[in-house]
Protein backbone atom coordinates (compact mmCIF):
# COMPACT_ATOMS: atom_id res chain seq x y z
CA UNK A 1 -2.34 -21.92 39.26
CA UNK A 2 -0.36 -25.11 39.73
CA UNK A 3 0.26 -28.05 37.43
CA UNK A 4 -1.75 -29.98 39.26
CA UNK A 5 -4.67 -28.04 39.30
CA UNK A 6 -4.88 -27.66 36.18
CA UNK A 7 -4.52 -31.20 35.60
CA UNK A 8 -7.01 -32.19 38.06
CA UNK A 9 -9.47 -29.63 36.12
CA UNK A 10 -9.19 -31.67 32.82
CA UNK A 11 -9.36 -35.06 34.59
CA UNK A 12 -12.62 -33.58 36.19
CA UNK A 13 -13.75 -32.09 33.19
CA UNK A 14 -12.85 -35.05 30.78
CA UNK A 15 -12.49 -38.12 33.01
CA UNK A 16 -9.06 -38.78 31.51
CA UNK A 17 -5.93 -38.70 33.48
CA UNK A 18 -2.38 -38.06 32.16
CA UNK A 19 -1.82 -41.60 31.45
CA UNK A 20 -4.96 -41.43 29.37
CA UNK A 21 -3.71 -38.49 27.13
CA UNK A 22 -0.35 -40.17 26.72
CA UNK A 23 -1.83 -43.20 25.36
CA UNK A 24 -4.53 -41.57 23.77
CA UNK A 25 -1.69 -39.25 21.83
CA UNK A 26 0.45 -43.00 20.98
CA UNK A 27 -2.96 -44.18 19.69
CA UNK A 28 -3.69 -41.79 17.29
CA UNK A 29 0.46 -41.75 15.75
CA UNK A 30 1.08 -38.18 17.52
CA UNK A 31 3.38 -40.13 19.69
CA UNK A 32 6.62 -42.78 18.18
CA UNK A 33 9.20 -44.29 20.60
CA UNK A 34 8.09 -41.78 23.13
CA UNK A 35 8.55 -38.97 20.94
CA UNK A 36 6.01 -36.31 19.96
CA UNK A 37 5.72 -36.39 15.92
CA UNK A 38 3.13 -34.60 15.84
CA UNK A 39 2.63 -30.62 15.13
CA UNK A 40 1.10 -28.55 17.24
CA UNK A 41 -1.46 -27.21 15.37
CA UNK A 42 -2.55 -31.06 14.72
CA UNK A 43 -2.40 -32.02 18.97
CA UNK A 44 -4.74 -28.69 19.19
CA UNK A 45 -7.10 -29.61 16.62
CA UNK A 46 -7.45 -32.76 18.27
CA UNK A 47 -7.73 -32.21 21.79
CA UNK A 48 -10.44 -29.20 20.89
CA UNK A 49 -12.76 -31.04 18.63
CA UNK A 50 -12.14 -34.96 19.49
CA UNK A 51 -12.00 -34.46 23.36
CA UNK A 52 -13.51 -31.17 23.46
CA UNK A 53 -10.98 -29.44 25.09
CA UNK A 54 -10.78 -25.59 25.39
CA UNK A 55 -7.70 -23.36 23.79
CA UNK A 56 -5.92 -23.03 27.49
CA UNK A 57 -7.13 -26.76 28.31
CA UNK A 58 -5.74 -28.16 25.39
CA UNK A 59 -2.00 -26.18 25.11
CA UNK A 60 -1.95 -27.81 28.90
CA UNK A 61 -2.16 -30.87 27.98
CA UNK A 62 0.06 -30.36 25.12
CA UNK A 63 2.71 -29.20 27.57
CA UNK A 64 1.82 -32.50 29.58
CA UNK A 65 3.10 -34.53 26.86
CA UNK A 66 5.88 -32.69 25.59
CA UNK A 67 7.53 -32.72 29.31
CA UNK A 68 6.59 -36.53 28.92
CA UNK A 69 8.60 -37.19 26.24
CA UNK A 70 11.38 -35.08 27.41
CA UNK A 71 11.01 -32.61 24.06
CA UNK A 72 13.43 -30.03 23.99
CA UNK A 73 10.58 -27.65 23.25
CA UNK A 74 9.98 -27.20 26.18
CA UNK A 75 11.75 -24.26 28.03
CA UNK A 76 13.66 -24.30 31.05
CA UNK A 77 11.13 -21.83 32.64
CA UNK A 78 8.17 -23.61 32.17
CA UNK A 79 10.16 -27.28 33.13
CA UNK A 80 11.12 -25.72 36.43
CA UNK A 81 7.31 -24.03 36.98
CA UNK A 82 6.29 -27.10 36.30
CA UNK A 83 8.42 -29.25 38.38
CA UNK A 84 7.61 -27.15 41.24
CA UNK A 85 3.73 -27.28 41.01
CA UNK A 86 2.86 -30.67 40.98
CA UNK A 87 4.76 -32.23 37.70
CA UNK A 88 6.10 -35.72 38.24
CA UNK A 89 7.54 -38.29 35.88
CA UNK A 90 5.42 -41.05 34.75
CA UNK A 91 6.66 -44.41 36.28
């Protein structure tokens, strides 16, 4: 599956785009200066039981916004799958 359809299956299933979940994440403190600050475990708990995400659902969105904010976290690999499949930089 590529990055966008898996993205397009949480908009459809949530209404929210990517922009949403970014803001969403700066609302709620997990995101400073365009930084995550946030743990994992807490960005799970939150997209699960606030926005009712499922396990898969929600670690994909998590990736969303650690590629967003550049987080070093996030391996080479999964940067270049994602890249290829549909990833692009917010403007």
């Amino acid at each position: 599956m590529t990055f966008k359809a898996y993205m397009d299956n949480i908009q459809a299933k949530t209404s929210k785009t990517q922009e949403d979940f970014w803001k969403l994440a700066i609302k709620k403190h997990f995101v400073r200066e365009g930084k995550i600050v946030a743990r994992h475990a807490d960005l799970l708990t939150w997209l699960k039981s606030e926005i009712g995400l499922g396990h898969l659902h929600a670690n994909f969105v998590i990736l969303y916004l650690r590629l967003r904010a550049n987080d070093p976290k996030v391996s080479t690999q999964l940067k270049k799958w994602a890249y290829s499949t549909g990833y692009q930089e917010s403007k």
